[in-house]
Protein backbone atom coordinates (compact mmCIF):
# COMPACT_ATOMS: atom_id res chain seq x y z
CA UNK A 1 5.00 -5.62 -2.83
CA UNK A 2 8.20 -3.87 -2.60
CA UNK A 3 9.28 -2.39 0.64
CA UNK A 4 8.76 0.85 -0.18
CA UNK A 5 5.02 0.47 -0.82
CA UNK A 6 4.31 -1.01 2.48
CA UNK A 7 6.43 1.78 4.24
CA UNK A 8 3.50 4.00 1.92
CA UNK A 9 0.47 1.97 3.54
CA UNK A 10 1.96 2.62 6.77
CA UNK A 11 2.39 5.93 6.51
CA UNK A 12 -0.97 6.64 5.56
CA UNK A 13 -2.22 4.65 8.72
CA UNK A 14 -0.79 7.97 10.10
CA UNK A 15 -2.49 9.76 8.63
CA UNK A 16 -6.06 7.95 9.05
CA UNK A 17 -5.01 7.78 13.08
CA UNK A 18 -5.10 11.39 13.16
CA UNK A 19 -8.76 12.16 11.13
CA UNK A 20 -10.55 9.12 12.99
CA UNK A 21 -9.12 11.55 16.14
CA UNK A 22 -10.66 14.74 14.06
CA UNK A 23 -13.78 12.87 13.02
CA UNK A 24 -14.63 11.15 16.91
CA UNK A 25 -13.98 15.49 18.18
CA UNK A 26 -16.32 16.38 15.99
CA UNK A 27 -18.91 14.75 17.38
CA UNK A 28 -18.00 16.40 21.27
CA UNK A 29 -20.82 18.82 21.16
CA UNK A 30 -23.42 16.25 20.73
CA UNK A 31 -25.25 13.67 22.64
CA UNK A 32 -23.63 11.01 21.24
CA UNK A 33 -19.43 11.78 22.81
CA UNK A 34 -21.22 12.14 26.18
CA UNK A 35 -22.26 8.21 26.21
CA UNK A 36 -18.89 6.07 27.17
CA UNK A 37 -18.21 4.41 24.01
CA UNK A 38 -17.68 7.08 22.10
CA UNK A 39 -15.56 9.14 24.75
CA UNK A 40 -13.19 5.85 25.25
CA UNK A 41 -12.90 5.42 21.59
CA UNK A 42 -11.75 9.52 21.23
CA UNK A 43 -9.82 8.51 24.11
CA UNK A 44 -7.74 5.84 22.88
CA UNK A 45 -7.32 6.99 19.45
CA UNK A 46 -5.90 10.39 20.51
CA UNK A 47 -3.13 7.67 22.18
CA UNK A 48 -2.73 5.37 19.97
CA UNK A 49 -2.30 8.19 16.76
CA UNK A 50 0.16 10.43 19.40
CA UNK A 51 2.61 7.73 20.31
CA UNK A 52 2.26 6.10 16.56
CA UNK A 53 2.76 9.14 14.88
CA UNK A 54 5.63 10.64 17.47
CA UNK A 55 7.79 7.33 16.47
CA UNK A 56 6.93 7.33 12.93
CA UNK A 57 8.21 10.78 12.70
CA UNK A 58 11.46 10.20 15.14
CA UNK A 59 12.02 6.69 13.97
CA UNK A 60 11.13 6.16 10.02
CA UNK A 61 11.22 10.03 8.75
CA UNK A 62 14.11 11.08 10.98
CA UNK A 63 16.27 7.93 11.68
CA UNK A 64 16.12 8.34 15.45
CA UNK A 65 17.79 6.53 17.30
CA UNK A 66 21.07 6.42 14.92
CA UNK A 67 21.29 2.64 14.99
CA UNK A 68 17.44 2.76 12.41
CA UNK A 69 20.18 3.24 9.23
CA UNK A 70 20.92 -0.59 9.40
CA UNK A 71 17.20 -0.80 8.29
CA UNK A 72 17.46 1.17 5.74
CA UNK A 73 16.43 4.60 7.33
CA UNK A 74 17.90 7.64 6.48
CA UNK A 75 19.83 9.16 9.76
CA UNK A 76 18.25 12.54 9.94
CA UNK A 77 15.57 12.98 6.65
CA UNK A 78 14.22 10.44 4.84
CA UNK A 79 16.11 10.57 0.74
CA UNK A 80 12.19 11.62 -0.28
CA UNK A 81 12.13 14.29 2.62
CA UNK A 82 15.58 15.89 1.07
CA UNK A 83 14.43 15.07 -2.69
């Protein structure tokens, strides 16, 4: 696979971070969020897709910190971003 296609499946790991967060909330009115499991798994997914998807955005889409070009990141938009 080239690079850019695993840069795809990763961004789409965003993306499935953030409904599994949608998907656990919806079940907060019901019996089921009140038992521990469910409320640590809401928990840590809410973490884990904040922090992933604050340094995807800074770090892959933006090109934060400046030094990310030498990978091939675009310093402030990604060339697909600007296209």
């Amino acid at each position: 696979p080239r690079v850019g296609e695993v840069r795809h499946v990763f961004n789409s790991l965003k993306y499935g971070c953030a409904i599994s967060v949608v998907a656990l909330s919806l079940l907060s009115d019901s019996d089921l969020f009140k038992c521990d499991g469910v409320f640590v798994a809401w928990l840590a997914m809410s973490v884990i897709s904040t922090l992933y998807c604050s340094w995807w955005d800074l770090y892959m889409d933006w090109g934060f910190p400046v030094g990310a070009r030498a990978l091939g990141v675009s310093q402030y938009l990604s060339e697909t971003a600007v296209a």
